[in-house]
N, C-alpha and C. Protein backbone atom coordinates (compact mmCIF):
# COMPACT_ATOMS: atom_id res chain seq x y z
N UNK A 1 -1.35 -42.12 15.41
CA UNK A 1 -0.43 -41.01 15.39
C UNK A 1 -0.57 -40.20 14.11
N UNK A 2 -0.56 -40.87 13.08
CA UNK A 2 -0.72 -39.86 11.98
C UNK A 2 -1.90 -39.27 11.74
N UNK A 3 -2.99 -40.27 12.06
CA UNK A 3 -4.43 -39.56 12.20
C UNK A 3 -4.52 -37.95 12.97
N UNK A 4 -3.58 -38.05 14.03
CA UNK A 4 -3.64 -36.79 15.06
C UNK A 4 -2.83 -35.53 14.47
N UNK A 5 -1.46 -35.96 13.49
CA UNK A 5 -0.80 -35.06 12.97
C UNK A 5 -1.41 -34.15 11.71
N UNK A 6 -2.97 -35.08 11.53
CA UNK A 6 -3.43 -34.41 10.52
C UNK A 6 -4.31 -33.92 11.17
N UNK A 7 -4.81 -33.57 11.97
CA UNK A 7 -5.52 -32.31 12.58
C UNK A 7 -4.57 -31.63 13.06
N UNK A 8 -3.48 -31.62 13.64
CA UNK A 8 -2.79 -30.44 13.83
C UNK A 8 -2.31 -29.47 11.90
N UNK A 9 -2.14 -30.15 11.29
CA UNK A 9 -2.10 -29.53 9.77
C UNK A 9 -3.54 -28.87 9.51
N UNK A 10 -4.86 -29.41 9.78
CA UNK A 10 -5.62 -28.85 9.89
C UNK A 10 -6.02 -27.27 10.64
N UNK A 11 -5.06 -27.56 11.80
CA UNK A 11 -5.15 -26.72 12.98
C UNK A 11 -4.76 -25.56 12.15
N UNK A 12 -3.43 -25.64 12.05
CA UNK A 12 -2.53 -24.42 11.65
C UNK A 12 -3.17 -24.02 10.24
N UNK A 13 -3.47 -24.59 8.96
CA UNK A 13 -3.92 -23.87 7.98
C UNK A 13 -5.56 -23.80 8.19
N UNK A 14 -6.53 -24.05 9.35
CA UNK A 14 -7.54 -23.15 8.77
C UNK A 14 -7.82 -21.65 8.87
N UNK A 15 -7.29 -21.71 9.81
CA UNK A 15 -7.47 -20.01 10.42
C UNK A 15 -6.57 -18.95 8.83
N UNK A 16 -6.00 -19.89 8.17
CA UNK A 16 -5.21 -19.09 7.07
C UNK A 16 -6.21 -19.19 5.84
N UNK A 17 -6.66 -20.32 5.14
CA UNK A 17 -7.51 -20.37 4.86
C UNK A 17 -9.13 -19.50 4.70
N UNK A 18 -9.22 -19.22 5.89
CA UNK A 18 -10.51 -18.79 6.33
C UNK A 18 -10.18 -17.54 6.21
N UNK A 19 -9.29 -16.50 5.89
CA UNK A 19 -9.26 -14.87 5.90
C UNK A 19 -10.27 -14.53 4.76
N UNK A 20 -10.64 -13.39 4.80
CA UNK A 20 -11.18 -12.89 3.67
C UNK A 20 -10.11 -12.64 3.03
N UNK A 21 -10.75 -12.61 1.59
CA UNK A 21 -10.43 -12.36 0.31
C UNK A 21 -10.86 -11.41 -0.21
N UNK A 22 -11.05 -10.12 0.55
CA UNK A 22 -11.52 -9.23 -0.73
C UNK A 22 -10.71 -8.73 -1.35
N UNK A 23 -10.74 -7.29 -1.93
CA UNK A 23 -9.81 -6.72 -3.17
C UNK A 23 -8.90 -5.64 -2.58
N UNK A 24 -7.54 -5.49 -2.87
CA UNK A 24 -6.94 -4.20 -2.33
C UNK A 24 -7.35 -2.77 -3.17
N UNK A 25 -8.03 -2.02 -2.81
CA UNK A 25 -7.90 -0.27 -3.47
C UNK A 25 -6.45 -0.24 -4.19
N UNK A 26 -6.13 -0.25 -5.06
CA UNK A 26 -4.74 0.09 -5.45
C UNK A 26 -4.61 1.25 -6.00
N UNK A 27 -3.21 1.63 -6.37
CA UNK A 27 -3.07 2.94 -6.96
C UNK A 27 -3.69 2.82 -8.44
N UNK A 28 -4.42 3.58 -8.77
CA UNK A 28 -4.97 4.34 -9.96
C UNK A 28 -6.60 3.43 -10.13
N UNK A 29 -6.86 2.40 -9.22
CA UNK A 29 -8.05 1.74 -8.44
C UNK A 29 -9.04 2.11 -8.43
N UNK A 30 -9.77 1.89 -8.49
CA UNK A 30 -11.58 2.61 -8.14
C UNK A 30 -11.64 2.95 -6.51
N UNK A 31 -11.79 3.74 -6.44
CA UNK A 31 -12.28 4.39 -4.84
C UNK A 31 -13.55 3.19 -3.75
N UNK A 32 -14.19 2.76 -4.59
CA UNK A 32 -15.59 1.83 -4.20
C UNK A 32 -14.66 0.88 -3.48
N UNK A 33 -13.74 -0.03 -4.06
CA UNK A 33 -12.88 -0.93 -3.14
C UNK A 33 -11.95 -0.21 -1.98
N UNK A 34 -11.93 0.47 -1.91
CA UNK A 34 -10.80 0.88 -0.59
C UNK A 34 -11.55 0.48 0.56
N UNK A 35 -12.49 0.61 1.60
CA UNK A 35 -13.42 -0.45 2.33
C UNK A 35 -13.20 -1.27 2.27
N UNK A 36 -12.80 -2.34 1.21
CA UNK A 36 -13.11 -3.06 1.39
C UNK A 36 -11.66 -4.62 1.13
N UNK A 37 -10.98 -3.97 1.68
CA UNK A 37 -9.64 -4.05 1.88
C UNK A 37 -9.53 -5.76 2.73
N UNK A 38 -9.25 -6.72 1.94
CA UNK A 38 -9.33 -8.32 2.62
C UNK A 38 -8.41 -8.40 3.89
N UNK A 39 -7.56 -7.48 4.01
CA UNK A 39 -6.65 -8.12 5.31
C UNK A 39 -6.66 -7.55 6.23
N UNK A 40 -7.65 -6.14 6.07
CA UNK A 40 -7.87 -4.78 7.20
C UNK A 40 -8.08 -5.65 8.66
N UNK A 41 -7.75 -4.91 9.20
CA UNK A 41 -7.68 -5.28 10.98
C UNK A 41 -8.35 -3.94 11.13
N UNK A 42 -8.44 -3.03 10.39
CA UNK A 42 -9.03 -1.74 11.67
C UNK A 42 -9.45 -1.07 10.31
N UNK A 43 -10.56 -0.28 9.70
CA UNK A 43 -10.38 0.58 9.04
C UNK A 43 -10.92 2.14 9.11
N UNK A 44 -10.36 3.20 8.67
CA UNK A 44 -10.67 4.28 8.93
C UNK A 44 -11.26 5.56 7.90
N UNK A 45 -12.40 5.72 7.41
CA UNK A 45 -12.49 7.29 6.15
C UNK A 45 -12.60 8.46 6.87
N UNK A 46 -12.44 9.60 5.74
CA UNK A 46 -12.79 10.56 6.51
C UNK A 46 -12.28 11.64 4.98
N UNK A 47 -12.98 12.40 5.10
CA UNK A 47 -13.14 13.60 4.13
C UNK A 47 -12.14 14.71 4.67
N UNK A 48 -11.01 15.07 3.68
CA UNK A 48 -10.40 15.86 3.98
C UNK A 48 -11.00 17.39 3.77
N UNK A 49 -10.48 18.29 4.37
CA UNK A 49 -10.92 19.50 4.94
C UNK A 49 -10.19 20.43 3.64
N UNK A 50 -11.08 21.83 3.34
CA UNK A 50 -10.30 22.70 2.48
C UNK A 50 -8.80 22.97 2.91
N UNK A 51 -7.97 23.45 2.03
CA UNK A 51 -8.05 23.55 0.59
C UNK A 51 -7.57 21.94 -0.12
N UNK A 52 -8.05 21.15 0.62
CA UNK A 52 -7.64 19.87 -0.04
C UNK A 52 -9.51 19.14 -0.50
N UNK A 53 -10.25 19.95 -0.46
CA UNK A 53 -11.51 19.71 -0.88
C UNK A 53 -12.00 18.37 -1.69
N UNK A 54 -12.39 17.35 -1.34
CA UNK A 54 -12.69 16.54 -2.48
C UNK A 54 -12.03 15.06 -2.89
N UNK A 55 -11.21 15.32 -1.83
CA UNK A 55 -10.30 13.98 -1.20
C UNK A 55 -10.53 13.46 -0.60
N UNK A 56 -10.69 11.99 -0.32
CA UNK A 56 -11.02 10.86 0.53
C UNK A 56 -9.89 10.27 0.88
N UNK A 57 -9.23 10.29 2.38
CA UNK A 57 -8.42 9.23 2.49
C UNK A 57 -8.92 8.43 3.74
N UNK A 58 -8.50 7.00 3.73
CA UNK A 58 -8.90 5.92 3.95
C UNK A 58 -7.65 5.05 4.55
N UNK A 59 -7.68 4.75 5.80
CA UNK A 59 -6.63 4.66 6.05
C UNK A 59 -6.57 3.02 7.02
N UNK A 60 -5.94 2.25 6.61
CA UNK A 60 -6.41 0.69 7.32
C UNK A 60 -4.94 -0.07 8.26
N UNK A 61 -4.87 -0.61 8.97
CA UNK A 61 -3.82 -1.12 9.30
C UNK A 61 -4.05 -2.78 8.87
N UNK A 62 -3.04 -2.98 8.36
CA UNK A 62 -3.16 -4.88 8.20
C UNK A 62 -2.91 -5.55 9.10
N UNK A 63 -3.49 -6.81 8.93
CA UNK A 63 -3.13 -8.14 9.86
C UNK A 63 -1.77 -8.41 9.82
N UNK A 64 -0.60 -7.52 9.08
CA UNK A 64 0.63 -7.79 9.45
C UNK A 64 0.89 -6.20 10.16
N UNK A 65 0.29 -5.67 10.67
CA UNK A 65 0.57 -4.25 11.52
C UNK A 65 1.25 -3.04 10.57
N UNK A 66 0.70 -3.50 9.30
CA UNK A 66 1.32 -2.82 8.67
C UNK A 66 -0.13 -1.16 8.50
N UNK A 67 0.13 0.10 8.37
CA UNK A 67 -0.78 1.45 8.47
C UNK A 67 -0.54 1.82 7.43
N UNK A 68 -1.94 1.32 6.22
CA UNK A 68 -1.48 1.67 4.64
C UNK A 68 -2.57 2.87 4.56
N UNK A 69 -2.40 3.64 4.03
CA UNK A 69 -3.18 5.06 4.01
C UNK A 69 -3.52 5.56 2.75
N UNK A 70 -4.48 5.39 2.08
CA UNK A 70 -5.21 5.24 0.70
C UNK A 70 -5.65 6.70 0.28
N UNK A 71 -5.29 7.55 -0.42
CA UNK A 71 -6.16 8.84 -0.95
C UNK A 71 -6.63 8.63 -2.30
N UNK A 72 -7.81 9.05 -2.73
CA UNK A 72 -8.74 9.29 -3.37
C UNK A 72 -9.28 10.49 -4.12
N UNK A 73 -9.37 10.56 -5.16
CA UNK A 73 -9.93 12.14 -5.93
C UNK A 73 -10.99 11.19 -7.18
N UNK A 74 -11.94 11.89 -7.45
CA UNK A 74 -12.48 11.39 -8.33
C UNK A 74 -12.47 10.35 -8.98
N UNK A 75 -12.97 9.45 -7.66
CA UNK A 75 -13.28 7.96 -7.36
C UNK A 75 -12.15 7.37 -7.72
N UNK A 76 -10.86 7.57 -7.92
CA UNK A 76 -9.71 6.95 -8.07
C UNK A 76 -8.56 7.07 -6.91
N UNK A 77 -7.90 6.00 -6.95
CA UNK A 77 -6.69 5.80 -6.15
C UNK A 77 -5.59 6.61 -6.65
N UNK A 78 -5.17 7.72 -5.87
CA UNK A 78 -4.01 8.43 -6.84
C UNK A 78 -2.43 8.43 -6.01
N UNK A 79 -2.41 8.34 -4.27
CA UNK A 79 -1.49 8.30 -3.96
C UNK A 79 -1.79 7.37 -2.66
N UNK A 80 -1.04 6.60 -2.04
CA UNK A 80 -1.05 5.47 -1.07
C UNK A 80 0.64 5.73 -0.35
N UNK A 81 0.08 5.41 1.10
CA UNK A 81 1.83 5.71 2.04
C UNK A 81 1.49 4.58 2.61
N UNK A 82 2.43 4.19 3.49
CA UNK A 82 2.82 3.31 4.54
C UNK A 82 3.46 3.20 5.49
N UNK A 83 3.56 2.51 6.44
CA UNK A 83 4.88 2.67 7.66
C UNK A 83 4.04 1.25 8.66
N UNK A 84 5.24 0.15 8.85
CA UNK A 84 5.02 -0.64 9.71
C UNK A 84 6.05 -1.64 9.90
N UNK A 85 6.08 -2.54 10.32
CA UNK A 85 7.17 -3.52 10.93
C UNK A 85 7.85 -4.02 9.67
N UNK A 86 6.77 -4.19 8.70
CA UNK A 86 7.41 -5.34 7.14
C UNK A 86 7.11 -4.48 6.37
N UNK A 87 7.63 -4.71 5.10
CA UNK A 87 7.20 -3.80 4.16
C UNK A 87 6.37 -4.78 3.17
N UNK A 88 4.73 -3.67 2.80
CA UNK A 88 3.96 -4.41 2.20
C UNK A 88 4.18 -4.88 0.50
N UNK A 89 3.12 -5.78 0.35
CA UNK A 89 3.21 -6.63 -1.13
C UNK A 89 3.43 -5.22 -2.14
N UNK A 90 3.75 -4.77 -2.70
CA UNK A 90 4.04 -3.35 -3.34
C UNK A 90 3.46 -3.89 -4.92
N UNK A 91 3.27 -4.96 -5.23
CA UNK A 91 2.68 -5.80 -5.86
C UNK A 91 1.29 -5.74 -6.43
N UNK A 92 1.09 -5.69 -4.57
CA UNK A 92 -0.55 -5.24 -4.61
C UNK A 92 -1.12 -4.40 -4.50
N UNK A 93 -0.12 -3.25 -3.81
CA UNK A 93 -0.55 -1.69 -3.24
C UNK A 93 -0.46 -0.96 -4.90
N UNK A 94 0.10 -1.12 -5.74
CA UNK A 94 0.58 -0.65 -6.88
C UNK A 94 -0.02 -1.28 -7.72
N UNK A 95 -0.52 -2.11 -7.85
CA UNK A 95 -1.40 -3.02 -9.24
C UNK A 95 -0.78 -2.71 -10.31
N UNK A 96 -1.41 -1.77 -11.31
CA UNK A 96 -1.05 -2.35 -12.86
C UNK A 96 0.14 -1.78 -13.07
N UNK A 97 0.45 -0.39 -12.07
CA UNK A 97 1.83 0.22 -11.70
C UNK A 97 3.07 -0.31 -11.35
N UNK A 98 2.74 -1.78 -10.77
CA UNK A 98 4.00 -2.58 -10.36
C UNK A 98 4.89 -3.07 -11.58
N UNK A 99 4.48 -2.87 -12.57
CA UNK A 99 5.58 -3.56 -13.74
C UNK A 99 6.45 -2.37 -14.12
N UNK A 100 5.95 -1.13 -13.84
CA UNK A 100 7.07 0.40 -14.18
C UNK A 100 7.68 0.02 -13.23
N UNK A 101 7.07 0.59 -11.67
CA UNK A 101 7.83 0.11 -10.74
C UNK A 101 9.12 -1.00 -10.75
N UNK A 102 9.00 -2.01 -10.78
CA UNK A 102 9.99 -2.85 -11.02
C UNK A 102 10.94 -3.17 -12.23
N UNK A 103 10.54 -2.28 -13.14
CA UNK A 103 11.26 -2.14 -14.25
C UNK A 103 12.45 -0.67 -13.61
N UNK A 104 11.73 -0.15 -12.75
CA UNK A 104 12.84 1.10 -12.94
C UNK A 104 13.58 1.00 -11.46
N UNK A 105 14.01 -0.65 -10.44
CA UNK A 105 14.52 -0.52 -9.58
C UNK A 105 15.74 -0.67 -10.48
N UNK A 106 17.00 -0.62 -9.37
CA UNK A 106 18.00 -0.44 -9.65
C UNK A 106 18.70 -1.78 -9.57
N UNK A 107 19.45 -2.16 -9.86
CA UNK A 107 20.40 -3.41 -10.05
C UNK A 107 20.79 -4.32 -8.59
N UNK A 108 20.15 -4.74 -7.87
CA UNK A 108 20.89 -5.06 -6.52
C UNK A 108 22.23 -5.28 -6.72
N UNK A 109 23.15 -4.66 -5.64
CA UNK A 109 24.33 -4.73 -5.06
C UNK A 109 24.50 -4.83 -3.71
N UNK A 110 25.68 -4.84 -3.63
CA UNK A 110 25.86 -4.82 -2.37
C UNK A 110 26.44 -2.98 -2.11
N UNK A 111 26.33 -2.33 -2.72
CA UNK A 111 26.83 -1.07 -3.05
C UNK A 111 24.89 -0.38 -2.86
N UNK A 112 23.70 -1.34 -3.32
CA UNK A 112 22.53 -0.76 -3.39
C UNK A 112 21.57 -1.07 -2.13
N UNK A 113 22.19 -2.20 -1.56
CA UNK A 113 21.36 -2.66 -0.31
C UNK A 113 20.86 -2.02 0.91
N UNK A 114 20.69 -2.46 1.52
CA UNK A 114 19.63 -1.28 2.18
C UNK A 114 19.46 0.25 2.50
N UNK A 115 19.53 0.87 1.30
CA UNK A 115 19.52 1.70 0.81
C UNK A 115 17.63 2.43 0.50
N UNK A 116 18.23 3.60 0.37
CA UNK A 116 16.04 3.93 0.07
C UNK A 116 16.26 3.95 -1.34
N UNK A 117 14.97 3.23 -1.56
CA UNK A 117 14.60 3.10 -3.08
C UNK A 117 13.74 4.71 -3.59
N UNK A 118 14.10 4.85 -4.61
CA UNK A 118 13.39 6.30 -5.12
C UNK A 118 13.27 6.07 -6.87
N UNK A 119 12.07 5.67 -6.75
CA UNK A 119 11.32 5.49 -8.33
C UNK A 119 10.51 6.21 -8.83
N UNK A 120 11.26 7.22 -9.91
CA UNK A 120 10.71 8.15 -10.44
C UNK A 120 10.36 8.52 -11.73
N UNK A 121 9.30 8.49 -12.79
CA UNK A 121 9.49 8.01 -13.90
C UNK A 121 7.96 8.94 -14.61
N UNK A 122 7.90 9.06 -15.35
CA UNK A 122 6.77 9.97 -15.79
C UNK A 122 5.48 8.96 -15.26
N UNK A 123 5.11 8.28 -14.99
CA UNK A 123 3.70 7.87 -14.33
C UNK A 123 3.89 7.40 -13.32
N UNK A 124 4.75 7.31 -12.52
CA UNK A 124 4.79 6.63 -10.98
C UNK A 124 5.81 7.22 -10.17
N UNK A 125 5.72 7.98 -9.34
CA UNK A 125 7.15 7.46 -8.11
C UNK A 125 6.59 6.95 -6.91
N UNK A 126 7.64 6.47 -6.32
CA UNK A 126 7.78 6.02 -4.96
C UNK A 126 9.13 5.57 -4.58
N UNK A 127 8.60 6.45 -3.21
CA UNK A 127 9.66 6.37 -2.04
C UNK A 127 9.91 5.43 -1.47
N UNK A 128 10.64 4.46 -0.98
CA UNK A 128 10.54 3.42 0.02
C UNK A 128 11.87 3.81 0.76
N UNK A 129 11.80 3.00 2.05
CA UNK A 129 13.00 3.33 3.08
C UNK A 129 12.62 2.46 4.32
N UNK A 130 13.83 2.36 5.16
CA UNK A 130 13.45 1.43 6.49
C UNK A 130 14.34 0.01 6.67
N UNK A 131 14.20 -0.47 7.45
CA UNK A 131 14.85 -1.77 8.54
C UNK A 131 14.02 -2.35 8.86
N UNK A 132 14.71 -3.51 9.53
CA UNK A 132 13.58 -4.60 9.53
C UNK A 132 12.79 -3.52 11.17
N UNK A 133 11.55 -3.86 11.01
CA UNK A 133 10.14 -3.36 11.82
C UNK A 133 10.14 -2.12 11.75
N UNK A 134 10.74 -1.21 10.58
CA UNK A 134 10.45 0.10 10.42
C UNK A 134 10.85 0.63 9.50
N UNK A 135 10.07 0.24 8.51
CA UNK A 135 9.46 0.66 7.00
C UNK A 135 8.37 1.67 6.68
N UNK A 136 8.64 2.81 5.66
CA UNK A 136 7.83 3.59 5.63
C UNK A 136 8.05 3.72 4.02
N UNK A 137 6.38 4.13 3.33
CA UNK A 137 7.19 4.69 2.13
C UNK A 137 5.78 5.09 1.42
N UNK A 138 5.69 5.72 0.31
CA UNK A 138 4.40 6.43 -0.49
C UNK A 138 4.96 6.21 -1.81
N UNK A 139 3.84 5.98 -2.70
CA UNK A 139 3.78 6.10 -3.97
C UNK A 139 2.69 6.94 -4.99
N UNK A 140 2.59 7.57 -5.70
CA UNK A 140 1.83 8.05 -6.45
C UNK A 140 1.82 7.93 -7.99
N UNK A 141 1.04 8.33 -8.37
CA UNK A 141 0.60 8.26 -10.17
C UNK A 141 0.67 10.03 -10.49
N UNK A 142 1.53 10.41 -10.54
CA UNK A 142 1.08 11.95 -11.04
C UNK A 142 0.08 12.62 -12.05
N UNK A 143 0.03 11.48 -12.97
CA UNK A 143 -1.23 12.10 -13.92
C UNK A 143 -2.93 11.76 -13.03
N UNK A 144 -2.81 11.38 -11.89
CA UNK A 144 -3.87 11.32 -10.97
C UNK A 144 -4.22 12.08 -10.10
N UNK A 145 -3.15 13.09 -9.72
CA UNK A 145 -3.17 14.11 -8.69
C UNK A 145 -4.07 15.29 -8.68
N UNK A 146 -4.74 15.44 -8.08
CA UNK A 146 -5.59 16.63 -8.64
C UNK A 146 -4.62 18.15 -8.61
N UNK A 147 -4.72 18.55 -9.16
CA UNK A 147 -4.34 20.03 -9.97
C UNK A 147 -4.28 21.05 -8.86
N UNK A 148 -2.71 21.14 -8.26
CA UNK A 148 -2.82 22.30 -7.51
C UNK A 148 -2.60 21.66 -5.84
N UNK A 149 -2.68 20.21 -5.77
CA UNK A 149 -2.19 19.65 -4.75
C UNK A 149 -1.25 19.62 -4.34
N UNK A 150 -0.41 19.85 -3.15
CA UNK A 150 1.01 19.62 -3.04
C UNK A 150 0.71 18.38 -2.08
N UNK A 151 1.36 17.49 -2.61
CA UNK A 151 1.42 16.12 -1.92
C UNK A 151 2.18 16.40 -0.69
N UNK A 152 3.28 17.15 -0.26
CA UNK A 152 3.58 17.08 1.22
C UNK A 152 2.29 17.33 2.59
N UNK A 153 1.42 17.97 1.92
CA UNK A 153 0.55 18.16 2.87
C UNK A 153 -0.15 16.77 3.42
N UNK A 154 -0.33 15.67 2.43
CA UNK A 154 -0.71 14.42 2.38
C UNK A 154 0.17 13.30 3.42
N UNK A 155 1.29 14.28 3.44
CA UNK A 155 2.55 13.55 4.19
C UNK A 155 3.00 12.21 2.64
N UNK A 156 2.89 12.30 1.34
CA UNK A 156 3.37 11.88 1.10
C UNK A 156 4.64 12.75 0.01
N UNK A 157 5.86 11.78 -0.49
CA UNK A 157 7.00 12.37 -0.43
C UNK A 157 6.73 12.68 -2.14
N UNK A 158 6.23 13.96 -2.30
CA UNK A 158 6.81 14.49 -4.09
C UNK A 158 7.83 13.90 -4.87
């Protein structure tokens, strides 16, 4: 009996085990990793059209159904959106950005709870918002933006 319970432990963690590991594109990121995204289930590029000239966005859905959407300017990660059932590792979508980020949320309450988060600060904002299986939200680096962009066109939130 216990011999058998340890292949079912086997069962369930190899398939977890076995994912790739590659690197997330993060915000302010090298462009070369966005491809190459470890948890992609689907991925998508494509060269945006004038007057947004010179932009790459890259757009992947995860193995948690989550549709993270990566833009690019001179080989850097400058703004990233989202929308899916969970809301993603923001951890990872944000890299070296996540310590502003989480320095400038707000105090949980019960007065702050599910509420949209709006983090705005001279090198980062982001939007977040949503319920459970419908989460959406964008973040950017403003000193990354190229000059003359209006991010609504990007669909992400200024």
């Amino acid at each position: 009996m216990r011999f058998l319970s340890c292949y079912k432990i086997l069962g369930i963690l190899m398939p977890l085990l076995l994912q790739p590991a590659g690197a997330w594109a993060v915000l302010g990121g090298s462009a070369a990793t966005v491809g190459q995204d470890g948890q992609s289930v689907t991925s998508n590029a494509r060269q945006l059209a004038q007057p947004i000239g010179g932009i790459q966005e890259q757009t992947i859905l995860t193995a948690q159904n989550v549709t993270v959407t990566e833009y690019t300017a001179n080989g850097l990660v400058f703004a990233i959106r989202w929308s899916g059932p969970v809301m993603p590792d923001l951890s990872v979508l944000l890299g070296t950005y996540f310590p502003q980020y989480a320095s400038h949320l707000p105090v949980p309450t019960a007065a702050t709870r599910n509420k949209p988060i709006l983090v705005r600060s001279p090198g980062l904002v982001v939007h977040a918002n949503g319920h459970m299986r419908a989460y959406t939200g964008s973040a950017y680096a403003p000193s990354l933006v190229p000059s003359g962009l209006n991010l609504n066109t990007l669909g992400v939130d200024p």
